[in-house]
C-alpha atoms as a PDB file:
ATOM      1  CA  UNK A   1      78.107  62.820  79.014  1.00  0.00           C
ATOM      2  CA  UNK A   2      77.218  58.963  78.696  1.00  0.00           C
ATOM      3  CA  UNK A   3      77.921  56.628  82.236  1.00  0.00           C
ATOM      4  CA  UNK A   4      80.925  55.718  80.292  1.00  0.00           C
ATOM      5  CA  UNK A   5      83.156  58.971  80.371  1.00  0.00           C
ATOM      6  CA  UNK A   6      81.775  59.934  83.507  1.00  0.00           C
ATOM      7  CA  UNK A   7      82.827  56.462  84.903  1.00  0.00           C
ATOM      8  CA  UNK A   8      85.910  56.926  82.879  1.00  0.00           C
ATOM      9  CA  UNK A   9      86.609  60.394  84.698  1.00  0.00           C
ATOM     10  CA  UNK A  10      86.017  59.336  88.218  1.00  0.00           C
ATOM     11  CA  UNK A  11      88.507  56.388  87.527  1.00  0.00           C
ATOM     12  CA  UNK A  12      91.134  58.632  86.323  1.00  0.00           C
ATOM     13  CA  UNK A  13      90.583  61.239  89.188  1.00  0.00           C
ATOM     14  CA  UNK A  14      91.239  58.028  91.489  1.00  0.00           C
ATOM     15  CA  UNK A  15      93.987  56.723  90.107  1.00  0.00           C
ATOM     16  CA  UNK A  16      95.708  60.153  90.469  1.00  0.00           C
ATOM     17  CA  UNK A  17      95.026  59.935  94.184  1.00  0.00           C
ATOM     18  CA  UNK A  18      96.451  56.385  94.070  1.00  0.00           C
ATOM     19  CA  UNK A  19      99.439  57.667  92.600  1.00  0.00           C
ATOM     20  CA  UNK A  20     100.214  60.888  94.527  1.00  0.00           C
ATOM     21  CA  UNK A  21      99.758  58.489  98.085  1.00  0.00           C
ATOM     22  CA  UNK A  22     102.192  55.597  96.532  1.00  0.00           C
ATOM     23  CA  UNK A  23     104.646  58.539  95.893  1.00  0.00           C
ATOM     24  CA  UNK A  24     104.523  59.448  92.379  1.00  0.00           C
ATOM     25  CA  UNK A  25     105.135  63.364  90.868  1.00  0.00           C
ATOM     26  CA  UNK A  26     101.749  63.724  88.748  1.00  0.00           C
ATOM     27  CA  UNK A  27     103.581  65.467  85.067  1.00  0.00           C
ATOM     28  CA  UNK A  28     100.256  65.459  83.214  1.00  0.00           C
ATOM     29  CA  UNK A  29      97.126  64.158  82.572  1.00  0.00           C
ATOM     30  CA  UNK A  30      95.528  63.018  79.688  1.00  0.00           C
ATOM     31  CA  UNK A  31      98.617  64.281  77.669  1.00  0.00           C
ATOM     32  CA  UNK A  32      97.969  64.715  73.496  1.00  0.00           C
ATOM     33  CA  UNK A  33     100.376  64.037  70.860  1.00  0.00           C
ATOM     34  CA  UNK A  34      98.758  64.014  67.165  1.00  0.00           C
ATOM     35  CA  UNK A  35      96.219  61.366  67.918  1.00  0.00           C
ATOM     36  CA  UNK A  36      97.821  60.019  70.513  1.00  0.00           C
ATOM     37  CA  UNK A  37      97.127  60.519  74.083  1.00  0.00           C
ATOM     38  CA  UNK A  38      98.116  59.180  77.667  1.00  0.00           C
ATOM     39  CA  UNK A  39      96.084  59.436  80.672  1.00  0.00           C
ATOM     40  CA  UNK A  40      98.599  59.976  83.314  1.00  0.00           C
ATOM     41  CA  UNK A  41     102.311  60.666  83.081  1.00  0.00           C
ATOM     42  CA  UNK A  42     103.877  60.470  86.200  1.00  0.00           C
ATOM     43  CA  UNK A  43     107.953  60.420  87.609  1.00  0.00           C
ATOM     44  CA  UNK A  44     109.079  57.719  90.221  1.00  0.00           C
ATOM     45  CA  UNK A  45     112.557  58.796  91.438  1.00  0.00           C
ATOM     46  CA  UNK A  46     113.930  58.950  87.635  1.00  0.00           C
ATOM     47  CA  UNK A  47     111.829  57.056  86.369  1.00  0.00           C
ATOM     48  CA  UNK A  48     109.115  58.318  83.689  1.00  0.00           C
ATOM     49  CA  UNK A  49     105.713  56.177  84.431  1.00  0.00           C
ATOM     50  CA  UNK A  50     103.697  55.979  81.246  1.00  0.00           C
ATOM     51  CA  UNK A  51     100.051  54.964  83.339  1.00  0.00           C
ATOM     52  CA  UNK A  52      97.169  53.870  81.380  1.00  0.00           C
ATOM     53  CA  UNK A  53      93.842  54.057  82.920  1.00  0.00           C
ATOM     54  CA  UNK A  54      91.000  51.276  82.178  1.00  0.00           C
ATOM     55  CA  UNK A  55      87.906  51.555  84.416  1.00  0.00           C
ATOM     56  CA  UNK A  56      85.071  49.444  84.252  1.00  0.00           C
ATOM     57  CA  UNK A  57      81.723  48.820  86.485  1.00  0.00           C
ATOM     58  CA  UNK A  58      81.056  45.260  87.661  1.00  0.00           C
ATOM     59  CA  UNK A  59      78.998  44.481  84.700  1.00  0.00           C
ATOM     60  CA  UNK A  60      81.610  45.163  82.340  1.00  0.00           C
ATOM     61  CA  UNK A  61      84.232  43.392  84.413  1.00  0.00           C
ATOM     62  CA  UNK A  62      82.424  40.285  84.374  1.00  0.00           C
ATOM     63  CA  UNK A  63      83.110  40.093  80.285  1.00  0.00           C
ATOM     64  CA  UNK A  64      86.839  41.255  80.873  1.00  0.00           C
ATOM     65  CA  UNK A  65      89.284  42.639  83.383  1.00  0.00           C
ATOM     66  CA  UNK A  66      90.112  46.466  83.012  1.00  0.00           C
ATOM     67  CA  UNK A  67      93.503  45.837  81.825  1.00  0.00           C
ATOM     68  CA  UNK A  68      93.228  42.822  79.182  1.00  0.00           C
ATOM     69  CA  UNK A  69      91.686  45.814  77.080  1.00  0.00           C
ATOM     70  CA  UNK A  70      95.270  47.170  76.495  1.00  0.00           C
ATOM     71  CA  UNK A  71      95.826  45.510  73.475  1.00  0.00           C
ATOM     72  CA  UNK A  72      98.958  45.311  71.336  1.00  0.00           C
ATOM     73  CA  UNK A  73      98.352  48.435  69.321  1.00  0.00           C
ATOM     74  CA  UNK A  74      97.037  50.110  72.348  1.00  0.00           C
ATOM     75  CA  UNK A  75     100.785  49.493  73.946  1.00  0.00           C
ATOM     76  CA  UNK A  76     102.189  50.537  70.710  1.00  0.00           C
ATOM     77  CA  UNK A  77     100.704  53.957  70.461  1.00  0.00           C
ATOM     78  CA  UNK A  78     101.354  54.553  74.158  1.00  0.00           C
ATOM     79  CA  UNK A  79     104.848  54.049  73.393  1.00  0.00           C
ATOM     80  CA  UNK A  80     104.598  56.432  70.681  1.00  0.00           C
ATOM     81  CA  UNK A  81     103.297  58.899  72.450  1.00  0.00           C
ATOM     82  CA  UNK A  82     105.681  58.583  75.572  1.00  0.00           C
ATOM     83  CA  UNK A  83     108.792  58.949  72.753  1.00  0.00           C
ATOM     84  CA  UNK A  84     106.685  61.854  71.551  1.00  0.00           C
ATOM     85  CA  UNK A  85     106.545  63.443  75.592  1.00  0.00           C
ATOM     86  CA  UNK A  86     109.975  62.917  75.922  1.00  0.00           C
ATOM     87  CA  UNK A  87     111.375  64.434  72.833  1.00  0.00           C
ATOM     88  CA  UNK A  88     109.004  67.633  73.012  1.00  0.00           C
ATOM     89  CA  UNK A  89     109.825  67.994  76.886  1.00  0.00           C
ATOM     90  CA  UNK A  90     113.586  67.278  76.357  1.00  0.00           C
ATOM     91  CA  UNK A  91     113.508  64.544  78.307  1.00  0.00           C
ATOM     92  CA  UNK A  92     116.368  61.410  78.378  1.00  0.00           C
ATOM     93  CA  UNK A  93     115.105  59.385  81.351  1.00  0.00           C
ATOM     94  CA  UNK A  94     114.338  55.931  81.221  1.00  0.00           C
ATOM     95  CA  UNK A  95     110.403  54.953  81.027  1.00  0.00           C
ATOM     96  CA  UNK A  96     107.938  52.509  82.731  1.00  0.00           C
ATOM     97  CA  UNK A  97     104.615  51.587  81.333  1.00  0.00           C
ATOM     98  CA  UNK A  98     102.040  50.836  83.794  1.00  0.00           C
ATOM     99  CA  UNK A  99      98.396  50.451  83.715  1.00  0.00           C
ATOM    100  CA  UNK A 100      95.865  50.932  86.573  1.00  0.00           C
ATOM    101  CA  UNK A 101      92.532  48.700  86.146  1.00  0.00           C
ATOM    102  CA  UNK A 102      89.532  50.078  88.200  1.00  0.00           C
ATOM    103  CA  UNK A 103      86.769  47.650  88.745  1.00  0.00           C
ATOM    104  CA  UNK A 104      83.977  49.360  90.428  1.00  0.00           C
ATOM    105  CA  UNK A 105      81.423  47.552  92.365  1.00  0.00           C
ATOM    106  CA  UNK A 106      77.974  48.557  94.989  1.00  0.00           C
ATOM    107  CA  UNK A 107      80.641  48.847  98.064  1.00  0.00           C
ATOM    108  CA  UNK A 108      82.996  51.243  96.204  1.00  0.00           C
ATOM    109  CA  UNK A 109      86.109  50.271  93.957  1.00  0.00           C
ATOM    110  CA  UNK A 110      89.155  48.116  93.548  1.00  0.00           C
ATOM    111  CA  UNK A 111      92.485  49.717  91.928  1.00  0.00           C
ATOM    112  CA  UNK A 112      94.887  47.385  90.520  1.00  0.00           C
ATOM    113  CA  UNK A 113      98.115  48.706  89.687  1.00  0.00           C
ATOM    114  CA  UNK A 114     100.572  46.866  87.533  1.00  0.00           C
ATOM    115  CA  UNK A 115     103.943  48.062  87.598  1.00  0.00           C
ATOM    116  CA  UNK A 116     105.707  47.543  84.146  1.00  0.00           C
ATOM    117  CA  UNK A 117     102.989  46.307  82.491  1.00  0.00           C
ATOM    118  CA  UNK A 118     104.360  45.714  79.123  1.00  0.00           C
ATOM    119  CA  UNK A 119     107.530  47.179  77.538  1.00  0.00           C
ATOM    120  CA  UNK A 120     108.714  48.782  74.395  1.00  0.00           C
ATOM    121  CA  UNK A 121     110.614  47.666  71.743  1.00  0.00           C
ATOM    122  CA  UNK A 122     112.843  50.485  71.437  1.00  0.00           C
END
């Protein structure tokens, strides 16, 4: 595995913790429809949170924060794919699409969670 995934990975597996202490229900990760996939669908109360996970490592964050690399047709596939989760889990619940940047630096990391990051046109 290159640094990449395995930086990738670790963010994830953080951002899970960061959930589960902030009081989110953990539904799935890295959920697959077709070729679509989301890293972390979690429930809020009644609320479906659509959570997409962008880690980088300081070098990489100097060029660009995590989250400016969910681009339009990134948010557009994620809300395919959470219309996808809903309809083959039966689901009618209103959703939220956040994204959680990790920036990792030499003394550890720094989560950034934005709550309704962007919304759907639905």
């Amino acid at each position: 595995m290159g640094d990449n995934t395995i930086i990738g990975q670790y963010g994830e597996e953080e951002s899970v913790k960061h959930l589960l202490e902030s009081g989110y229900k953990i539904l799935a990760t890295n959920w697959r429809h077709r070729q679509k996939e989301i890293d972390i669908v979690a429930q809020k109360g009644r609320l479906l949170v659509v959570v997409e996970v962008k880690t980088r490592s300081t070098r990489s964050a100097a060029v660009q924060v995590p989250y400016e690399s969910v681009n339009r047709a990134k948010q557009r596939n994620l809300v395919e794919a959470a219309q996808a989760y809903l309809e083959v889990n039966g689901l009618d619940m209103e959703v939220r699409f956040d994204i959680l940047s990790i920036t990792y630096q030499a003394q550890g990391y720094e989560i950034e969670h934005l709550e309704d990051a962007f919304g759907p046109s639905w």
